[in-house]
Protein backbone atom coordinates (compact mmCIF):
# COMPACT_ATOMS: atom_id res chain seq x y z
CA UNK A 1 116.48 111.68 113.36
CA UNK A 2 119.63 113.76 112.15
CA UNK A 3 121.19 110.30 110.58
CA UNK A 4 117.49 109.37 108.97
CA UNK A 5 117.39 113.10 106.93
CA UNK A 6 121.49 112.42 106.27
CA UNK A 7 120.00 108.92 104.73
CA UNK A 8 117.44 110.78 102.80
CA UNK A 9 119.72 113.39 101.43
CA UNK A 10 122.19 110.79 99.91
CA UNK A 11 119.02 108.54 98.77
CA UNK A 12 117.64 111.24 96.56
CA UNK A 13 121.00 112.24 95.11
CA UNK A 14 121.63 108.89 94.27
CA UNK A 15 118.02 107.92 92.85
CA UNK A 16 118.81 111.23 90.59
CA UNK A 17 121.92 110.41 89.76
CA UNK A 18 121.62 106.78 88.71
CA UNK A 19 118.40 107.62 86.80
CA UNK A 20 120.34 110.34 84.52
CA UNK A 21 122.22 107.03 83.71
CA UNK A 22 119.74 105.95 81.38
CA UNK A 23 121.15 107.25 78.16
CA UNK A 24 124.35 105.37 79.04
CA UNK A 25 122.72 102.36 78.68
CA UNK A 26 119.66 102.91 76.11
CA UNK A 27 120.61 104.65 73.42
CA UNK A 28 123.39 101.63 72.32
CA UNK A 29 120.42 99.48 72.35
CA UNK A 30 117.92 102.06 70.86
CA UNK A 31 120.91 102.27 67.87
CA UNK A 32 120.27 98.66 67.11
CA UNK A 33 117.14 99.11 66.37
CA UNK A 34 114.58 98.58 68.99
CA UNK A 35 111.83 100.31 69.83
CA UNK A 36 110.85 102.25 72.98
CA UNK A 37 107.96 100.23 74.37
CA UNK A 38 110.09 96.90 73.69
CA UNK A 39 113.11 98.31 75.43
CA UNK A 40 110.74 99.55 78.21
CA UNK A 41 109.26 96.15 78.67
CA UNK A 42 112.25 94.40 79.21
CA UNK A 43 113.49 96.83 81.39
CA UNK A 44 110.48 96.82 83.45
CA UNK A 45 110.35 93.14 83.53
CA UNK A 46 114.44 92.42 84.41
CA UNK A 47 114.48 95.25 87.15
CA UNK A 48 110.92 93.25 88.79
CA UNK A 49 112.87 89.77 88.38
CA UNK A 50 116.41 91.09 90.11
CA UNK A 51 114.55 92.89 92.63
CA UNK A 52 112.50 89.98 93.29
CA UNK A 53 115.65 87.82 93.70
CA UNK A 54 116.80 90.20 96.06
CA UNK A 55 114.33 89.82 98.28
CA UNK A 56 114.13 86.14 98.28
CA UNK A 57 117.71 85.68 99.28
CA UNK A 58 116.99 88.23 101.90
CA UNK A 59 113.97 86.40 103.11
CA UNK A 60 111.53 89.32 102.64
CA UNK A 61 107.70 88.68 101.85
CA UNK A 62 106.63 90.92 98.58
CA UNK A 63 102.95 90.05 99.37
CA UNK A 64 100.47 92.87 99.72
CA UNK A 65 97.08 93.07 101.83
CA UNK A 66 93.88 93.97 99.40
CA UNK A 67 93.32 97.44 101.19
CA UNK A 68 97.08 98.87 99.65
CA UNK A 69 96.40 97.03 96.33
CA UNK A 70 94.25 100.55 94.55
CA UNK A 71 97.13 102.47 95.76
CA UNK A 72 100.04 99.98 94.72
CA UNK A 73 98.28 99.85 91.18
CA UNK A 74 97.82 103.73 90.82
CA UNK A 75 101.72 104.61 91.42
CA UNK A 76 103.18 101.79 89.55
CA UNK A 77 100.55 103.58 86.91
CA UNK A 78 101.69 106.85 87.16
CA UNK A 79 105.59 105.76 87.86
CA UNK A 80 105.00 103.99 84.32
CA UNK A 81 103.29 106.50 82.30
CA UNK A 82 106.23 108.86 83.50
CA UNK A 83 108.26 107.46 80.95
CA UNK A 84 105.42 107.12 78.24
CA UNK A 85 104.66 110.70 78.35
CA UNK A 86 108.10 111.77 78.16
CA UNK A 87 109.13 109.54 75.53
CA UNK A 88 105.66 110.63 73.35
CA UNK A 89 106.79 114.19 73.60
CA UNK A 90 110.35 113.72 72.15
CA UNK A 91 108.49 112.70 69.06
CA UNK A 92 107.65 116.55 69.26
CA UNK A 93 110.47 118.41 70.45
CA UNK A 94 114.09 117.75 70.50
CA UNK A 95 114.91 115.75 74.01
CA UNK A 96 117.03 118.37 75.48
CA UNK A 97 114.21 121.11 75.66
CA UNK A 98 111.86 117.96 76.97
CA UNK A 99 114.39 117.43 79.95
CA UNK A 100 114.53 120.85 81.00
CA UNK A 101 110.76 121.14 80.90
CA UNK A 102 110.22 117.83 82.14
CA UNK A 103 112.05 119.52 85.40
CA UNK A 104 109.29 121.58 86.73
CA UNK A 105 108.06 118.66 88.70
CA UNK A 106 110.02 119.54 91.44
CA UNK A 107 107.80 122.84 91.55
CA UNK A 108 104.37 121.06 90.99
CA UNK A 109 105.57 119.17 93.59
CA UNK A 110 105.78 121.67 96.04
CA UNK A 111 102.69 123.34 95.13
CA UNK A 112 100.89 120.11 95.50
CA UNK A 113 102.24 119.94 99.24
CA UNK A 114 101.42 123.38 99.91
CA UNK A 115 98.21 123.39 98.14
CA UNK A 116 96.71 120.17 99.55
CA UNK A 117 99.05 119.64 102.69
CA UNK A 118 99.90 123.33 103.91
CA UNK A 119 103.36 122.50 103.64
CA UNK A 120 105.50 125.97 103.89
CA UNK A 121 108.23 126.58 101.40
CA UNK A 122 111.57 127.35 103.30
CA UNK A 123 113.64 130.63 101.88
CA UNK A 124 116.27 127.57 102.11
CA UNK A 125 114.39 125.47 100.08
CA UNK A 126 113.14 128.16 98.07
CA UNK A 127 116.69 129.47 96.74
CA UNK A 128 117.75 125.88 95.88
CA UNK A 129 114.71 124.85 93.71
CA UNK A 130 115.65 128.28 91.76
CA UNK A 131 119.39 127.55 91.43
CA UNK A 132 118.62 124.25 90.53
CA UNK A 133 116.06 125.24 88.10
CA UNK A 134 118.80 127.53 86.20
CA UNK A 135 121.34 125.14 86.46
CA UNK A 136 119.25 122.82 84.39
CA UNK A 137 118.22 125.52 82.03
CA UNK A 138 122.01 125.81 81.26
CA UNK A 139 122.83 122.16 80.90
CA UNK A 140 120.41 122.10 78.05
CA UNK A 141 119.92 125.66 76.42
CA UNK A 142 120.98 125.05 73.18
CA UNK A 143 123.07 127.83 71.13
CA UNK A 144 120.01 127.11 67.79
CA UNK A 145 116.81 127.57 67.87
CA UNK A 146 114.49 125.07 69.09
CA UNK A 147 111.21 123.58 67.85
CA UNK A 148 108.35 123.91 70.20
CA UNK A 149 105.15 122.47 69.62
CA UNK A 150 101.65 122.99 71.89
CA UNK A 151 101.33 118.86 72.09
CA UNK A 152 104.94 118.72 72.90
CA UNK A 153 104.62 120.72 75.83
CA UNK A 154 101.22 119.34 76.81
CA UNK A 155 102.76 116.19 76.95
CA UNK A 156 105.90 117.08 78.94
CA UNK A 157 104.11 118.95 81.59
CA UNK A 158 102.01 115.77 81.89
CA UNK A 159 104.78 113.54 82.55
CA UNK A 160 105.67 116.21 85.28
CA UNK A 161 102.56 115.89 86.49
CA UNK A 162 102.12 112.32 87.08
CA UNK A 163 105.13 112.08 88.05
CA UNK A 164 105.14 114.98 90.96
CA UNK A 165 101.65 112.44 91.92
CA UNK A 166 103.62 109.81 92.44
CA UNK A 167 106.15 111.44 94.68
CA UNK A 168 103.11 113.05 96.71
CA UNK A 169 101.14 109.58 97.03
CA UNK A 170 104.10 107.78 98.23
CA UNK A 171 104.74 110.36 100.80
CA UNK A 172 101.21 111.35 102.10
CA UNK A 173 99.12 107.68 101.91
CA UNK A 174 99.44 105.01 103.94
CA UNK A 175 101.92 103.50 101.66
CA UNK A 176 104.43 105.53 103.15
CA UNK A 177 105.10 102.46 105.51
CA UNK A 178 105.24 99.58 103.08
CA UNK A 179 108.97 98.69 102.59
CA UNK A 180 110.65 100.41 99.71
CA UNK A 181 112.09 97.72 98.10
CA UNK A 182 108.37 95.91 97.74
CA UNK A 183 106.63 99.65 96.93
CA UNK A 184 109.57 99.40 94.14
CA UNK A 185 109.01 95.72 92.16
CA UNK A 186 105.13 96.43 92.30
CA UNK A 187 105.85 99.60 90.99
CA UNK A 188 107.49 97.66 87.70
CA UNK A 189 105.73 94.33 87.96
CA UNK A 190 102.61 97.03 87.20
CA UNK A 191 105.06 99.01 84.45
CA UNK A 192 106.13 96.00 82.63
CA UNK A 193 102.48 94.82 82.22
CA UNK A 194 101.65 98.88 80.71
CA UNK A 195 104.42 98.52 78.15
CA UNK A 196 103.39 94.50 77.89
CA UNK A 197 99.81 96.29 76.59
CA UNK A 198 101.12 98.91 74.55
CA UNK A 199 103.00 96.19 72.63
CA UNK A 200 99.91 94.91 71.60
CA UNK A 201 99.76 92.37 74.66
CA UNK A 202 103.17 91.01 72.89
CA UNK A 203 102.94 90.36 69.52
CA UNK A 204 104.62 93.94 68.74
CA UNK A 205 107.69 92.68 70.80
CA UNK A 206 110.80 93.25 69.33
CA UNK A 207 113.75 90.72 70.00
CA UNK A 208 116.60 92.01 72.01
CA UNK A 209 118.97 92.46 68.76
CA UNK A 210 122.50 91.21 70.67
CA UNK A 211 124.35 89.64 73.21
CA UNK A 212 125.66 93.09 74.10
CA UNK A 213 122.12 94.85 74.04
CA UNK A 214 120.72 92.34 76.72
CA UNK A 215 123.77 92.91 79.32
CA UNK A 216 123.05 96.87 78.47
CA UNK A 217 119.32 96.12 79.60
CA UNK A 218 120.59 94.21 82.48
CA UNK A 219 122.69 96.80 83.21
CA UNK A 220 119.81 99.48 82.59
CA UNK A 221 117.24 97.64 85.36
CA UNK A 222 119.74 97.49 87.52
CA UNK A 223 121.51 100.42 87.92
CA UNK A 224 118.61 103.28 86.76
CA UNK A 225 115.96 101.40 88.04
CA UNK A 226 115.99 99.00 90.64
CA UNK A 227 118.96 101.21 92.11
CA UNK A 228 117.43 104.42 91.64
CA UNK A 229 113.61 103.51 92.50
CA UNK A 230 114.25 101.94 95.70
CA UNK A 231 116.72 105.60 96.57
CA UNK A 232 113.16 107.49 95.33
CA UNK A 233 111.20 105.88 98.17
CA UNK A 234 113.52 105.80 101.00
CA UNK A 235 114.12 109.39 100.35
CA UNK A 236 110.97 110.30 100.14
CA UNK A 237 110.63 108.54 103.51
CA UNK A 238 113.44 110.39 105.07
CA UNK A 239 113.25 113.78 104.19
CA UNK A 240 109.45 114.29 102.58
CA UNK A 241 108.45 115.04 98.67
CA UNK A 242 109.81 118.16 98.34
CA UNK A 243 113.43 117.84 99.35
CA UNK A 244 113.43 114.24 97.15
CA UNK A 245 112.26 116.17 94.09
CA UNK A 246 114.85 118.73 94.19
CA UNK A 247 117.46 116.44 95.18
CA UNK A 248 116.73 114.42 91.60
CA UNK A 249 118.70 117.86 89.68
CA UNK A 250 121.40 115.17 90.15
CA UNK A 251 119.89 113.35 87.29
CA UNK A 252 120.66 115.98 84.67
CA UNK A 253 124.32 116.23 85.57
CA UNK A 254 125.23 112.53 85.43
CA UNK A 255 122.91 112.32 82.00
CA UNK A 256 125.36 115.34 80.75
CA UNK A 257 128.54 114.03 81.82
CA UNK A 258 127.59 110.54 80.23
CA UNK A 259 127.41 112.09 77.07
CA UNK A 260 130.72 113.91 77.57
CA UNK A 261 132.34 110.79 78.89
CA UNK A 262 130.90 108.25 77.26
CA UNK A 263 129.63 109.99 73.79
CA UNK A 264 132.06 112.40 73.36
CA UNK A 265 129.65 115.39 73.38
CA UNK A 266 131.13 118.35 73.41
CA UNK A 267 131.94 120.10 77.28
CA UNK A 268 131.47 123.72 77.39
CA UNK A 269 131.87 126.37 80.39
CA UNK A 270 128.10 126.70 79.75
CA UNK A 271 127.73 123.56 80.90
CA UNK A 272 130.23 123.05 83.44
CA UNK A 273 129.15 126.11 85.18
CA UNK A 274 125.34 124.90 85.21
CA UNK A 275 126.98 121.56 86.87
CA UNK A 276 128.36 123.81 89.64
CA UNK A 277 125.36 126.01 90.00
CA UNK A 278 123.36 122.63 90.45
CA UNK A 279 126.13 121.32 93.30
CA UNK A 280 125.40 124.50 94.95
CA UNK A 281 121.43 124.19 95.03
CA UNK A 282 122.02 121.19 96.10
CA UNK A 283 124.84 122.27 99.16
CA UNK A 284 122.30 125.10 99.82
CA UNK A 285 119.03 122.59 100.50
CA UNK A 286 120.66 120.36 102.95
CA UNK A 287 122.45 123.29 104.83
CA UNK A 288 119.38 125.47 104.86
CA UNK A 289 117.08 122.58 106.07
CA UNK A 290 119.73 121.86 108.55
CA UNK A 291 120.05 125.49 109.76
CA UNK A 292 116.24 125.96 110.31
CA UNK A 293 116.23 123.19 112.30
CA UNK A 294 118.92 123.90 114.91
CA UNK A 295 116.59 127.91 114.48
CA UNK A 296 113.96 125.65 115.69
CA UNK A 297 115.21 124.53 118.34
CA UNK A 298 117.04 127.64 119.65
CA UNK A 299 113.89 129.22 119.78
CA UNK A 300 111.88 126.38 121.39
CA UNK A 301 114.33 126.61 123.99
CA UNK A 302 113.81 130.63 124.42
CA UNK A 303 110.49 130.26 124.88
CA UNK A 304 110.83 127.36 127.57
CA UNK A 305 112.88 129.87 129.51
């Protein structure tokens, strides 16, 4: 059991921190040219293909019975319009001030499990939501003022939303059991045909511009995707919604220090110290979760004797 939670501690750090990747890889691509819903298509499509190759050289079945087919087509719904709403509301606010609102999922997350499921919120858990929550606020606080807009914010908090869903519905329905590898390519088999749709079943496609743009989108389904949606559901299988949504403030700090790495944007102490505040949050969630549960069973034990 202790080895399952270590696995689902290190799952949602790294489905966070490979998903802040997606700058690394994008905006190269978006430079040349192409569109979001074209670049989201073939990203969709690539990261269903590899992860469908995957499985065939491991032997694995990706058929599902008709009973989890509603429920496979509802999160690969709201896993997809994740991104649209998101991207919609950057054409509203500038995208920094859209990633540290888009952040609150963790909390609708937890009021969703404690709402509908009367799941408790830990002090432990409880501190490091609210250090991660600042940490993020100082990654992207900008030193100008920024432009907010009602349908801006309307739109991040639904991407939030939908998102926090599909965390909850992979962790509370009977989905829960399905392999996460196969929960993962019908999650983008059901994504790639969205963005297929939104590019007017096609014929808005936009031809991948380069040689060098289609190993970038290679490298984008791979690596931010594939990598970092099959880490979402095995964490959320280890260690439950609320520690998995918490555990994504890793995405923020890789998305930062590909900027500074890769894009030369500028490094302040602002920014390193909301890095560290972040490490601590998360430090503080897996040491608090593991010190109430060695309080547990201290006290079980009492009250045996």
């Amino acid at each position: 059991m202790k080895r399952d939670k270590l696995k689902g501690y290190i799952c949602g750090a790294v489905s966070g921190a490979t998903y802040g990747m997606i700058p690394l890889f994008s905006v190269p691509v978006l430079n040349e040219g192409m569109g979001f819903d074209s670049l989201l298509f073939y990203r969709y499509l690539m990261a269903a293909a590899v992860m469908a190759l995957i499985q065939l050289v491991r032997r694995r079945s990706l058929a599902i019975s008709p009973q989890d087919l509603p429920l496979v087509l509802l999160l690969g719904v709201l896993f997809a319009f994740s991104s649209v709403f998101m991207f919609m509301a950057f054409d509203y606010m500038p995208t920094g001030l859209v990633s540290t609102m888009y952040f609150i999922y963790p909390v609708i997350t937890a009021l969703i499990m404690s709402i509908l499921y009367g799941e408790r919120m830990s002090w432990g858990r409880a501190i490091s939501l609210v250090l991660a929550l600042a940490g993020i606020g100082m990654l992207y606080v900008s030193d100008g003022e920024e432009r907010m807009s009602i349908m801006g914010v309307i739109l991040t908090f639904a991407a939030a939303l939908v998102y926090a869903l599909y965390i909850v519905i992979t962790n509370r329905s009977r989905i829960r059991t399905m392999p996460s590898a196969k929960l993962a390519f019908w999650s983008l088999v059901v994504g790639a045909v969205i963005f297929f749709v939104r590019a007017d079943c096609g014929t808005a496609l936009q031809a991948v511009p380069s040689a060098k743009a289609w190993g970038l989108i290679l490298l984008l389904a791979i690596v931010p995707t594939v990598v970092s949606c099959t880490a979402l559901v095995m964490s959320i299988r280890y260690v439950g919604s609320t520690v998995t949504s918490i555990l994504g403030a890793s995405e923020p700090v890789t998305a930062v220090l590909c900027g500074t790495l890769v894009f030369g944007e500028p490094m302040s102490w602002r920014i390193f110290f909301g890095i560290v505040v972040i490490i601590v949050a998360v430090i503080v969630l897996v040491a608090g979760d593991d010190l109430m549960a060695k309080f547990r069973i201290k006290s079980k034990k009492r009250a045996i004797n």
